[in-house]
C-alpha atoms as a PDB file:
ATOM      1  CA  UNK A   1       5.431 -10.636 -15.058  1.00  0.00           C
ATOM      2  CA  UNK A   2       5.702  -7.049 -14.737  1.00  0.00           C
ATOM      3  CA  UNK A   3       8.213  -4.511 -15.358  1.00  0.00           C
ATOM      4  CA  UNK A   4       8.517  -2.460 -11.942  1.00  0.00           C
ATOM      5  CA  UNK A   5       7.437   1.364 -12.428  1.00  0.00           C
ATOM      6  CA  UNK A   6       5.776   3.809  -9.792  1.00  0.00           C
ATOM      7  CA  UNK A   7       2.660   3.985 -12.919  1.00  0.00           C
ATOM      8  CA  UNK A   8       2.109   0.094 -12.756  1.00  0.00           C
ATOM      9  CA  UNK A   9       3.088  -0.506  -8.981  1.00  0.00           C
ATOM     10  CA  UNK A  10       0.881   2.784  -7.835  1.00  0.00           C
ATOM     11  CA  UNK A  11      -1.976   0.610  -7.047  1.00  0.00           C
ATOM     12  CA  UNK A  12       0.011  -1.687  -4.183  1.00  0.00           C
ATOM     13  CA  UNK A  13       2.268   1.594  -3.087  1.00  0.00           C
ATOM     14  CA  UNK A  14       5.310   3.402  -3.991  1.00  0.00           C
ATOM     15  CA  UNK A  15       8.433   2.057  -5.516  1.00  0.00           C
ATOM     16  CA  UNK A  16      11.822   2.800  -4.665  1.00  0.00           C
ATOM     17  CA  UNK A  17      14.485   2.738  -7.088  1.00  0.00           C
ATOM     18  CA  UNK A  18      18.009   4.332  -6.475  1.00  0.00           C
ATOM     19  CA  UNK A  19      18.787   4.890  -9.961  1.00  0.00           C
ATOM     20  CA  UNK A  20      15.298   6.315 -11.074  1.00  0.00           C
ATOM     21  CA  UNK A  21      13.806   8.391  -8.486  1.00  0.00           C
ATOM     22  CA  UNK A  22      14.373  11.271  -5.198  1.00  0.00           C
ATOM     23  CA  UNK A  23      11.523  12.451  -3.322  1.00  0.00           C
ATOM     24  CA  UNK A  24      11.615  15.902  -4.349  1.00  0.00           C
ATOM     25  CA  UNK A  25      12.196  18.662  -2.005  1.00  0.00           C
ATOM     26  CA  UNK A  26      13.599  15.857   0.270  1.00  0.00           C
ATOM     27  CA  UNK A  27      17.126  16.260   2.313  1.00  0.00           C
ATOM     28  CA  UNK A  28      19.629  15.291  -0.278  1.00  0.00           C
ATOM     29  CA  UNK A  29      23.365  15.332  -0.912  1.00  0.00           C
ATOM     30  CA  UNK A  30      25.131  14.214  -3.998  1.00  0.00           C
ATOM     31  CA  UNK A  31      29.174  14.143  -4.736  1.00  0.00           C
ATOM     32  CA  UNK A  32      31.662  11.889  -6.089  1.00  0.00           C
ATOM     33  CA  UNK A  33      32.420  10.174  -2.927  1.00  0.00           C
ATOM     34  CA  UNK A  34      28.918   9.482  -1.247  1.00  0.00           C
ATOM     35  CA  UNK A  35      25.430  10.330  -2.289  1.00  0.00           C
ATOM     36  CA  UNK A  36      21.995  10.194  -0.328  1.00  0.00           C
ATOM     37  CA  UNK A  37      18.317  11.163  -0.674  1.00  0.00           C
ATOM     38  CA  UNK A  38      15.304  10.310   0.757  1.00  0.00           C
ATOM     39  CA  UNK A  39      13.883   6.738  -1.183  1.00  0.00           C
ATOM     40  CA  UNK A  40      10.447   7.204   0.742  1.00  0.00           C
ATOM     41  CA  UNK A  41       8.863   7.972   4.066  1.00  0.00           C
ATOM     42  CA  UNK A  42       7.729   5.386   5.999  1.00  0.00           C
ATOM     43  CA  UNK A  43       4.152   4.798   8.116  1.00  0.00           C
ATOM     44  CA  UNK A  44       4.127   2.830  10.613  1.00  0.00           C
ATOM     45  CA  UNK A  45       0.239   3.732  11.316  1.00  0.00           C
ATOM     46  CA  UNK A  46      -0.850   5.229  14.461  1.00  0.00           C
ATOM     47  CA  UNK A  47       1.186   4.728  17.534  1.00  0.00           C
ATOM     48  CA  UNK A  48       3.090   2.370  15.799  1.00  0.00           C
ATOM     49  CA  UNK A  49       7.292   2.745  15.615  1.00  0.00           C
ATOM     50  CA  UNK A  50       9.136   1.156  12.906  1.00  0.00           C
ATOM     51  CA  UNK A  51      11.346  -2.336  12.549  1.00  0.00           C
ATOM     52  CA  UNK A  52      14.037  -3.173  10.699  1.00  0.00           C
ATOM     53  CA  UNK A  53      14.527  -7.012   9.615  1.00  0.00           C
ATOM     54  CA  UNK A  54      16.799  -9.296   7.751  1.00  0.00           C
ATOM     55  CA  UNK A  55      14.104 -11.557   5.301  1.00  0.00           C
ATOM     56  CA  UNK A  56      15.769 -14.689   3.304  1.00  0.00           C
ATOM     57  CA  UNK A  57      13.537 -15.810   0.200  1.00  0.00           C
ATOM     58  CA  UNK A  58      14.496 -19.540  -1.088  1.00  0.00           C
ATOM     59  CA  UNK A  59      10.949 -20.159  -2.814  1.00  0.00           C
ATOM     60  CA  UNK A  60      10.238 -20.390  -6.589  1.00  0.00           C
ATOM     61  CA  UNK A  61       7.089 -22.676  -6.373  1.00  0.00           C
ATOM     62  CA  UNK A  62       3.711 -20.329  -6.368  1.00  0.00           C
ATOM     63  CA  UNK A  63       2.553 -18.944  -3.722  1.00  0.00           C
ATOM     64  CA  UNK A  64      -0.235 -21.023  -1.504  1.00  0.00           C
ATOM     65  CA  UNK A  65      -1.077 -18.031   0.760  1.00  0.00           C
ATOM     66  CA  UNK A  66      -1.120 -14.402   0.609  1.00  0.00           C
ATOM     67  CA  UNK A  67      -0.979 -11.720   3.887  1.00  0.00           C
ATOM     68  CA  UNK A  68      -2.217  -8.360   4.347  1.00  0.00           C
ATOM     69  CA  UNK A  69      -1.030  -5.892   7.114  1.00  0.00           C
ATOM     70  CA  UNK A  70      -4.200  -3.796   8.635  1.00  0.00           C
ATOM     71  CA  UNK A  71      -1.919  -0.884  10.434  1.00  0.00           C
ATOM     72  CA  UNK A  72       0.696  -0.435   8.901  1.00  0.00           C
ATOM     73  CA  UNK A  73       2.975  -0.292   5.282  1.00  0.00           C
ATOM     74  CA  UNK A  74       5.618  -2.816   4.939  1.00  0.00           C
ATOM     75  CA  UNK A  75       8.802  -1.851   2.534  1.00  0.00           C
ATOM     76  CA  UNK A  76      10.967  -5.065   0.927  1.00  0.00           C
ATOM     77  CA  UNK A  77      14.502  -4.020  -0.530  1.00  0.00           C
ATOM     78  CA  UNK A  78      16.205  -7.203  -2.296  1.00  0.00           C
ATOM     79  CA  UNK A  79      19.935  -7.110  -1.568  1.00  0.00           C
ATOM     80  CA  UNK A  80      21.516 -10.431  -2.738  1.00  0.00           C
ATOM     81  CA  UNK A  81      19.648 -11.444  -5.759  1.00  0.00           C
ATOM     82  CA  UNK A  82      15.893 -10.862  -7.474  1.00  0.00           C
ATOM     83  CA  UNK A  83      12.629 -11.471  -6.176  1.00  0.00           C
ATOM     84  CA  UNK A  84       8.980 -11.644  -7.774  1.00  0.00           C
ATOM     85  CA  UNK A  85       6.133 -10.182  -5.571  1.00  0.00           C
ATOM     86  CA  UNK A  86       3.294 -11.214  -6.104  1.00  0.00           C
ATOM     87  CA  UNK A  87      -0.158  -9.049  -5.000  1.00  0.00           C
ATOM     88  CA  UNK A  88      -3.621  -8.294  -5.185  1.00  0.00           C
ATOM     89  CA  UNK A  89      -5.904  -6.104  -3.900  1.00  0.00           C
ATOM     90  CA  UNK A  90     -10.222  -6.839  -3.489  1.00  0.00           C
ATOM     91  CA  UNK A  91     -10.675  -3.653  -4.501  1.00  0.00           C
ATOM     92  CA  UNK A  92      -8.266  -3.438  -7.429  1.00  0.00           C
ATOM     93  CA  UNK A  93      -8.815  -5.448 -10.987  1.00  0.00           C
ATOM     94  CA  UNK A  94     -11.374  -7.979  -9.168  1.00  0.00           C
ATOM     95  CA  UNK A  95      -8.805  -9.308  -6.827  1.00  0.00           C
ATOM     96  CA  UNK A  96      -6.183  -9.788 -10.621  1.00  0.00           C
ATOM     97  CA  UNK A  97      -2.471 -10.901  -8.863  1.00  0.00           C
ATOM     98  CA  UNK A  98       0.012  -8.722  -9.977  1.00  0.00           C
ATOM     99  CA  UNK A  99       3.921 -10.256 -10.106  1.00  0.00           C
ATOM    100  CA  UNK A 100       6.194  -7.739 -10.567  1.00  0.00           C
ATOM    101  CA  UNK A 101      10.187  -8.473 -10.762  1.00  0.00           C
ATOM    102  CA  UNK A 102      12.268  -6.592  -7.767  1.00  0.00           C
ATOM    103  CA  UNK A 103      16.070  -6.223  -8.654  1.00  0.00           C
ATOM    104  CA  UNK A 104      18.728  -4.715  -6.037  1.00  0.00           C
ATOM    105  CA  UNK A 105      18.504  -0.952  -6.133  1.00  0.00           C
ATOM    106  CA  UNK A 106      14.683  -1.233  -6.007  1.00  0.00           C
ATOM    107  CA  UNK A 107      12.356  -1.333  -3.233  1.00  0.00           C
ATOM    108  CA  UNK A 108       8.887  -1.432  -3.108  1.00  0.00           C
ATOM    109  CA  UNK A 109       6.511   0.080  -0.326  1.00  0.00           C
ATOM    110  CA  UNK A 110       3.085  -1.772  -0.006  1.00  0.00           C
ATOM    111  CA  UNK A 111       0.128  -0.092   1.205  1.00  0.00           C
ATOM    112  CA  UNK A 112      -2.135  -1.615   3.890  1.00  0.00           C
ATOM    113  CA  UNK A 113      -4.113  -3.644   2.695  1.00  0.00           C
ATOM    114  CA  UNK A 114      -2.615  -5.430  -0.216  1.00  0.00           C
ATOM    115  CA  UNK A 115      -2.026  -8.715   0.019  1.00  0.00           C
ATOM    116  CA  UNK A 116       1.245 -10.441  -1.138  1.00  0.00           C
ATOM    117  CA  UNK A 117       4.333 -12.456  -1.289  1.00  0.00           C
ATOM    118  CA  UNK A 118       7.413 -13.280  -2.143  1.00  0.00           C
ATOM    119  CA  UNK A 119       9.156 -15.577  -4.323  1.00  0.00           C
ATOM    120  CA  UNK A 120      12.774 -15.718  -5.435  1.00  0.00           C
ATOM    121  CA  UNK A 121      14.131 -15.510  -8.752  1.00  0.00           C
ATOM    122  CA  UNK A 122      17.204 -18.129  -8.394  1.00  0.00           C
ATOM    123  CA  UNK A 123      18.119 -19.321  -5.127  1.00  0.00           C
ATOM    124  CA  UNK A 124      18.057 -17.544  -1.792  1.00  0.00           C
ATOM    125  CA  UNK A 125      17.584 -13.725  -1.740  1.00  0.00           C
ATOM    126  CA  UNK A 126      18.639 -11.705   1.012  1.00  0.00           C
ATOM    127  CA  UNK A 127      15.961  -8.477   1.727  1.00  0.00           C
ATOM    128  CA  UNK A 128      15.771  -5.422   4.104  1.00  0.00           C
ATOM    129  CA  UNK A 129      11.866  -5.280   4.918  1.00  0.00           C
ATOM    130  CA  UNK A 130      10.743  -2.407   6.991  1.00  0.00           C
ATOM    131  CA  UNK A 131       7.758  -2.654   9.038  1.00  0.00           C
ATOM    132  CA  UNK A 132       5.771  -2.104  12.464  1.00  0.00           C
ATOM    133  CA  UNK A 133       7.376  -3.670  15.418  1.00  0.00           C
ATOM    134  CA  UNK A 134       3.846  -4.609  16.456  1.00  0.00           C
ATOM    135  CA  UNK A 135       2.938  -6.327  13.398  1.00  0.00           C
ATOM    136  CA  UNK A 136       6.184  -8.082  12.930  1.00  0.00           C
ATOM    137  CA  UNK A 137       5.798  -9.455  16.888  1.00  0.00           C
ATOM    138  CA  UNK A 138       1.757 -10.519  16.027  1.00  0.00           C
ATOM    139  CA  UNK A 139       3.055 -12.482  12.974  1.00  0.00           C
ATOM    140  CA  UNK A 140       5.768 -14.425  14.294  1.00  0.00           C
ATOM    141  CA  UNK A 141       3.444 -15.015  17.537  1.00  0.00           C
ATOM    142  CA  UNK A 142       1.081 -16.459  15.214  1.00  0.00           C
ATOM    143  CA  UNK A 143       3.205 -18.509  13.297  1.00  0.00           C
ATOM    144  CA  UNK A 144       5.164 -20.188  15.788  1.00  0.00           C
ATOM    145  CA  UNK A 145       2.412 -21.261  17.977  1.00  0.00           C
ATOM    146  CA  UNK A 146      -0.330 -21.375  15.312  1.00  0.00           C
ATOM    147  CA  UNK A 147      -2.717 -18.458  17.066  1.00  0.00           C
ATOM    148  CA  UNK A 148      -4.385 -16.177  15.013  1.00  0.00           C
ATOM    149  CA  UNK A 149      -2.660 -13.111  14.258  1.00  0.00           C
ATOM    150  CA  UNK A 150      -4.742  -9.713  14.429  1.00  0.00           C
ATOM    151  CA  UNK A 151      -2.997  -6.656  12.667  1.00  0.00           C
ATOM    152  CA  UNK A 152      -2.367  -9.903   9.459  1.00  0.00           C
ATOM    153  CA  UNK A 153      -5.204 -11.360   7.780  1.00  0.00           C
ATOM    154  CA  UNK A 154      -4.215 -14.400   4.908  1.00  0.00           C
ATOM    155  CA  UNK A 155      -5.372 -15.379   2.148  1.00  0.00           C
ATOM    156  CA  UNK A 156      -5.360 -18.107  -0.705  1.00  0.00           C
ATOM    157  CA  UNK A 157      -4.609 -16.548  -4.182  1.00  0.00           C
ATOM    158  CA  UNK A 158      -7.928 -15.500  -5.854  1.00  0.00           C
ATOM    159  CA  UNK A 159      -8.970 -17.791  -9.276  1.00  0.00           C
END
């Protein structure tokens, strides 16, 4: 398991963590009362427009299957409780899967291309996931009438 760090995540995308980071030079405002800044921008990949979705995670057995998204990034911020993601890329480590441990006030943003899932720590977990309105209506498609998606490919875990 993994400590979560932009050095050791860099390889599956960008972490966001409100306690650790601001994009710098990034539309900010910090006071006693209310602070903001700019976690991360977001790409949705080419004509795509972003989604916004309530995720529940109430899994602690391994993961059987892994996805990728072609077209577009997909962000997962753990609100209720801590979650392990799990990834690999082909083209990283010879396919090595990663778990790293997501606590609230992090948030990771995955490239395309890396595969993953999620598992929860204890118990059901309660995540903001950001993603491509496209790809999010593919998936469920696929998975409620068993059709194969096309912007998310699966796979088992490599050995």
């Amino acid at each position: 398991m993994l400590e979560l760090t932009p050095e050791a995540f860099a390889q599956f995308g960008r972490v966001m963590d409100f306690h650790a980071q601001r994009m710098q030079g990034s539309s900010a405002f910090m006071s006693e009362a209310t602070s903001f800044f700019r976690a991360s921008l977001f790409d949705p990949g080419d004509a795509g427009s972003t989604d916004l979705l309530w995720v529940s995670y109430d899994r602690s057995a391994p993961p059987e299957e892994f996805e990728s998204h072609l077209l577009t990034e997909q962000a997962l911020i753990p609100i209720s409780g801590t979650i392990v993601q799990h990834l690999f890329r082909n083209d990283v480590d010879n396919g090595t899967v990663k778990r790293f441990l997501v606590r609230p006030g992090q948030g990771i943003v995955m490239s395309p291309g890396s595969f993953h899932t999620t598992t929860s720590v204890d118990g059901e977990v309660m995540c903001l996931m950001v993603s491509r309105t496209s790809t999010t209506d593919d998936l469920s498609h696929s998975l409620q009438s068993a059709c194969q998606a096309v912007e998310t490919v699966f796979a088992p875990p490599p050995c």
